[in-house]
N, C-alpha and C. Protein backbone atom coordinates (compact mmCIF):
# COMPACT_ATOMS: atom_id res chain seq x y z
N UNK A 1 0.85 -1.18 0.00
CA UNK A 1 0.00 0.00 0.00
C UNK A 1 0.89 1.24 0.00
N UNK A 2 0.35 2.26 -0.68
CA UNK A 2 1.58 3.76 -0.68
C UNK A 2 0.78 4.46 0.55
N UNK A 3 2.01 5.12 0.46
CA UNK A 3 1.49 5.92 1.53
C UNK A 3 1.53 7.58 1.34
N UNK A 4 1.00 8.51 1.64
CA UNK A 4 0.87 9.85 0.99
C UNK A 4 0.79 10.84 2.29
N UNK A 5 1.89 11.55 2.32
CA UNK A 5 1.85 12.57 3.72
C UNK A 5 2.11 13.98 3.49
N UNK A 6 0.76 14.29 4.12
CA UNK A 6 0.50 16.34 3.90
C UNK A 6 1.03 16.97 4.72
N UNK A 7 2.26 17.90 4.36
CA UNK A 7 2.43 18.40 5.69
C UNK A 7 2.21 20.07 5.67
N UNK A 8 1.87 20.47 6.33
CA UNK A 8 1.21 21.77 6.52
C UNK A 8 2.69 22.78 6.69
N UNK A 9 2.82 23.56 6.24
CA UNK A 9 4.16 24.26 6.15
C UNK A 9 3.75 26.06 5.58
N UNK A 10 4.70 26.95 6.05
CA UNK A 10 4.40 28.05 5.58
C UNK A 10 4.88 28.30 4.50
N UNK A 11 3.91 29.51 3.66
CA UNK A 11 4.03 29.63 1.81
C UNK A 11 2.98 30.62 1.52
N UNK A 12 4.19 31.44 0.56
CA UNK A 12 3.24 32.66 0.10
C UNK A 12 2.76 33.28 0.89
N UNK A 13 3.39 33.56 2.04
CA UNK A 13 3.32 34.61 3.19
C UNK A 13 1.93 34.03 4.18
N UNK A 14 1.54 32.91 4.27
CA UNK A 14 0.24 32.19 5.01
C UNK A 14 1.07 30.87 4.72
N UNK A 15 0.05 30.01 4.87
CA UNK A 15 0.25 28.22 5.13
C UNK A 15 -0.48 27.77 3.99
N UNK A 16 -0.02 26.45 3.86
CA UNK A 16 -0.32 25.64 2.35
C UNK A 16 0.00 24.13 2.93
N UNK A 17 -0.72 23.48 2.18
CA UNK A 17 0.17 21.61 2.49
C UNK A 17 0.48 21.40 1.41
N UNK A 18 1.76 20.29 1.40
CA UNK A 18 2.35 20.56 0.72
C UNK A 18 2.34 18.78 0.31
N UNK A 19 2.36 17.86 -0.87
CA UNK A 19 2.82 16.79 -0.92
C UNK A 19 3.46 16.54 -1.67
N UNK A 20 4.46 15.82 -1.32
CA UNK A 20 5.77 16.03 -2.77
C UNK A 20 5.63 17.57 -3.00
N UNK A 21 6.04 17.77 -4.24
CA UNK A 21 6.65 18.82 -4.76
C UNK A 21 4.98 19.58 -5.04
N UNK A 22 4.21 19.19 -4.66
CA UNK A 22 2.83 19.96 -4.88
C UNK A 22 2.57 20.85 -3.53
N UNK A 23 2.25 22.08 -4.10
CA UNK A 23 1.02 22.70 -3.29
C UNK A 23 -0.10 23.32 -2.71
N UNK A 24 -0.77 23.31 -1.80
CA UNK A 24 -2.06 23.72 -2.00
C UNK A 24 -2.44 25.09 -1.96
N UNK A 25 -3.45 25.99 -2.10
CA UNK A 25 -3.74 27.06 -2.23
C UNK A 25 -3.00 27.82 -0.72
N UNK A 26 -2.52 28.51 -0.48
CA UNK A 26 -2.70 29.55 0.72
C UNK A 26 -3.87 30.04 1.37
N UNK A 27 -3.52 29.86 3.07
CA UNK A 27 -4.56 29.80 3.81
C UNK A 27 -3.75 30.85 4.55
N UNK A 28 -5.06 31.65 5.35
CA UNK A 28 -4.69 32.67 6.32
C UNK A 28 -3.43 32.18 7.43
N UNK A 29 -4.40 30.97 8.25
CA UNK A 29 -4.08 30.46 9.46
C UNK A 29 -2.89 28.73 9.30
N UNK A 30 -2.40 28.75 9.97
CA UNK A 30 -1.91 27.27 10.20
C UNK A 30 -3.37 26.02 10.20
N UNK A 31 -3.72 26.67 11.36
CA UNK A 31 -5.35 25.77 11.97
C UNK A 31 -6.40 25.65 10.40
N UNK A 32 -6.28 26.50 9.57
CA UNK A 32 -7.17 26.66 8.11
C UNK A 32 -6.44 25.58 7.36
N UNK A 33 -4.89 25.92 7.27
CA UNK A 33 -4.60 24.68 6.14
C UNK A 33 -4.36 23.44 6.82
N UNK A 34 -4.20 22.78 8.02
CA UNK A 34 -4.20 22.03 8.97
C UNK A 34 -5.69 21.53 8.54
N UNK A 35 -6.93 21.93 9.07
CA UNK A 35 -8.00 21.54 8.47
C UNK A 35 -8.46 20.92 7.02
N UNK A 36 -7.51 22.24 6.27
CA UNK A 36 -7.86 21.25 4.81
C UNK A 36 -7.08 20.30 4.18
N UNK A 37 -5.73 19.81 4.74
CA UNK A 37 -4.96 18.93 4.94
C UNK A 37 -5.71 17.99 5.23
N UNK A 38 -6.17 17.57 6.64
CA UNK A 38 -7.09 16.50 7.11
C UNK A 38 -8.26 15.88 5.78
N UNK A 39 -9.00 17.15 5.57
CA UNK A 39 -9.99 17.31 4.81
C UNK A 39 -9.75 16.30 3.45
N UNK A 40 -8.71 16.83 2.75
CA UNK A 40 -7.87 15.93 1.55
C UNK A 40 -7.34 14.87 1.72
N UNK A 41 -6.76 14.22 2.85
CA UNK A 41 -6.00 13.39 3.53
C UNK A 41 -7.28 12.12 3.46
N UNK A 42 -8.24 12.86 3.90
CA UNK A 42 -9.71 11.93 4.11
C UNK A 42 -10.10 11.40 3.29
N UNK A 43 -10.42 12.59 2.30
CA UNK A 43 -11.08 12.02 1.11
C UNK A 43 -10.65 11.08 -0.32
N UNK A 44 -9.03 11.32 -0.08
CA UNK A 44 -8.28 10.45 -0.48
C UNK A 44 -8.23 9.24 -0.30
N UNK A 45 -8.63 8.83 1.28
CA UNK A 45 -8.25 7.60 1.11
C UNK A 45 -10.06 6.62 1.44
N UNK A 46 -10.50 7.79 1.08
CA UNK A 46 -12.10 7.17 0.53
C UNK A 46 -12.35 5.90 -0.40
N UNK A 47 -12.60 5.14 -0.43
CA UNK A 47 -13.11 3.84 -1.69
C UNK A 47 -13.69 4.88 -2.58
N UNK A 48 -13.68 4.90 -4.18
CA UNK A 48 -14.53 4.89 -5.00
C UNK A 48 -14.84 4.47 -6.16
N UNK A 49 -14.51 4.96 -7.22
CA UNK A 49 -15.14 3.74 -8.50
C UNK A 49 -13.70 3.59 -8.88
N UNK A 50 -13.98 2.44 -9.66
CA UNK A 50 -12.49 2.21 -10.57
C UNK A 50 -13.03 3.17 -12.42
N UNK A 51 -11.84 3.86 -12.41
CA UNK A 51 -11.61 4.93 -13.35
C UNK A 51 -10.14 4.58 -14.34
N UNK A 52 -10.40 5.14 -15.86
CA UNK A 52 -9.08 5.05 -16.55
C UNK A 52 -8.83 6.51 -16.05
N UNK A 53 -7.52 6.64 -15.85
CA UNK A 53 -6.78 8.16 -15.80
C UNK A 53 -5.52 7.86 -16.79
N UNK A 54 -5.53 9.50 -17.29
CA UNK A 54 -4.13 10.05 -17.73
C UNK A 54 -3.43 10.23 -17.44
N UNK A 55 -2.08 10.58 -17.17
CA UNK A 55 -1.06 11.58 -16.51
C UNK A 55 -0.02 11.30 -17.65
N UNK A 56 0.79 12.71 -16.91
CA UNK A 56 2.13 12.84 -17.94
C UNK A 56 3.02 12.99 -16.48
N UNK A 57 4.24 12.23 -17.14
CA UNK A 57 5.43 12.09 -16.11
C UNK A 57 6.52 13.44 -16.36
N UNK A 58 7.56 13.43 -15.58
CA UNK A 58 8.29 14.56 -15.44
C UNK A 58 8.79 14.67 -16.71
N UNK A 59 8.69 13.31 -17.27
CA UNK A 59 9.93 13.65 -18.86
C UNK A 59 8.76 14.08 -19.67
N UNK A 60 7.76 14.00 -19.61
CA UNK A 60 6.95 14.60 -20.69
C UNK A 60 5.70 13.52 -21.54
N UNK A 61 6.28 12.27 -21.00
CA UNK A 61 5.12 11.16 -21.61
C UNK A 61 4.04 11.17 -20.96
N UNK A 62 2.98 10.76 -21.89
CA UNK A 62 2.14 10.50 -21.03
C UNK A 62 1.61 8.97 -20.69
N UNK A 63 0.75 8.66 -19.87
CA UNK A 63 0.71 7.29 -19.57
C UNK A 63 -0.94 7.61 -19.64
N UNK A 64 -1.42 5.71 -19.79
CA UNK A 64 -3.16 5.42 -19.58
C UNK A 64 -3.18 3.90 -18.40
N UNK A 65 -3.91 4.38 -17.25
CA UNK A 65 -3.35 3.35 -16.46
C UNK A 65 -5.21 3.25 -16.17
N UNK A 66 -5.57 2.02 -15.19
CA UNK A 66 -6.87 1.52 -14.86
C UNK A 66 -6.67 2.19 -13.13
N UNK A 67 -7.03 3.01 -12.36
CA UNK A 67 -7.57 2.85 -11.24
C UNK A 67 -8.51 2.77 -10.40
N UNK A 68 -8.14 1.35 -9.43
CA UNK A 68 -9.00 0.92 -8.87
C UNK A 68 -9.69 1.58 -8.10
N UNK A 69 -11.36 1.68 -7.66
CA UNK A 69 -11.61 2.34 -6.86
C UNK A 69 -11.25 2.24 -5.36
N UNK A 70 -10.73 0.71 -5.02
CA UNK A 70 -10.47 0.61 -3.37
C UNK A 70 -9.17 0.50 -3.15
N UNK A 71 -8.14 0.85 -4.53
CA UNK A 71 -6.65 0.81 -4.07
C UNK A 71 -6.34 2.28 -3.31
N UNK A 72 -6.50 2.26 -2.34
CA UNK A 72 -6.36 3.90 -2.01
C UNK A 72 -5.45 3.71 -0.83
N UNK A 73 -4.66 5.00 -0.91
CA UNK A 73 -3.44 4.88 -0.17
C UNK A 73 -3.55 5.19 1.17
N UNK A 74 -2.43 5.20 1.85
CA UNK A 74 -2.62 5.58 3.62
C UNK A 74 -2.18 6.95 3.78
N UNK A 75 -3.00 7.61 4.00
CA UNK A 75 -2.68 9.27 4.26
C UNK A 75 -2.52 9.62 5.80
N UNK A 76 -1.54 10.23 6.12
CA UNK A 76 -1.13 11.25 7.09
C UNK A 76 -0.63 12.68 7.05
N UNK A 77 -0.99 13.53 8.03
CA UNK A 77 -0.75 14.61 8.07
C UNK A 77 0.21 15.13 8.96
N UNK A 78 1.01 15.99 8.59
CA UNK A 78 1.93 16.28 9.48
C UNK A 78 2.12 17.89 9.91
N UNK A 79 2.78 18.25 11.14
CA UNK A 79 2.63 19.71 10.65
C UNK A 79 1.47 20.06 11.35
């Protein structure tokens, strides 16, 4: 199982979570993006349908993969 961890960190003069090299909008408060950390963290690791998705990797390809709706990863928050 993967595992996926948000950690709440300051950005853009307020707070953001951050995973990998992604991050989320700017929030006033710590306690605001702390909340929507959880919030995402949750709903992530929700069951739902199995879906084809796209993505393109760092070099520029793109890929067509099947995901499952109940392969869902273990989320924590940090921060």
């Amino acid at each position: 199982m993967s595992r996926v961890v948000y950690e709440v960190v300051q950005h853009d003069h307020g707070w953001a979570y951050r995973v990998g090299d992604s991050f989320s909008e700017t929030f006033p408060s710590h306690d605001d993006a702390r909340r929507a950390a959880e919030d995402a963290a949750r709903r992530q690791a929700q069951a739902g349908d199995t879906e084809s998705i796209e993505y393109q990797d760092k070099a520029g390809n793109w890929h067509e993969e099947t995901a499952p709706g109940d392969d869902r990863p273990e989320t924590e928050v940090q921060g």
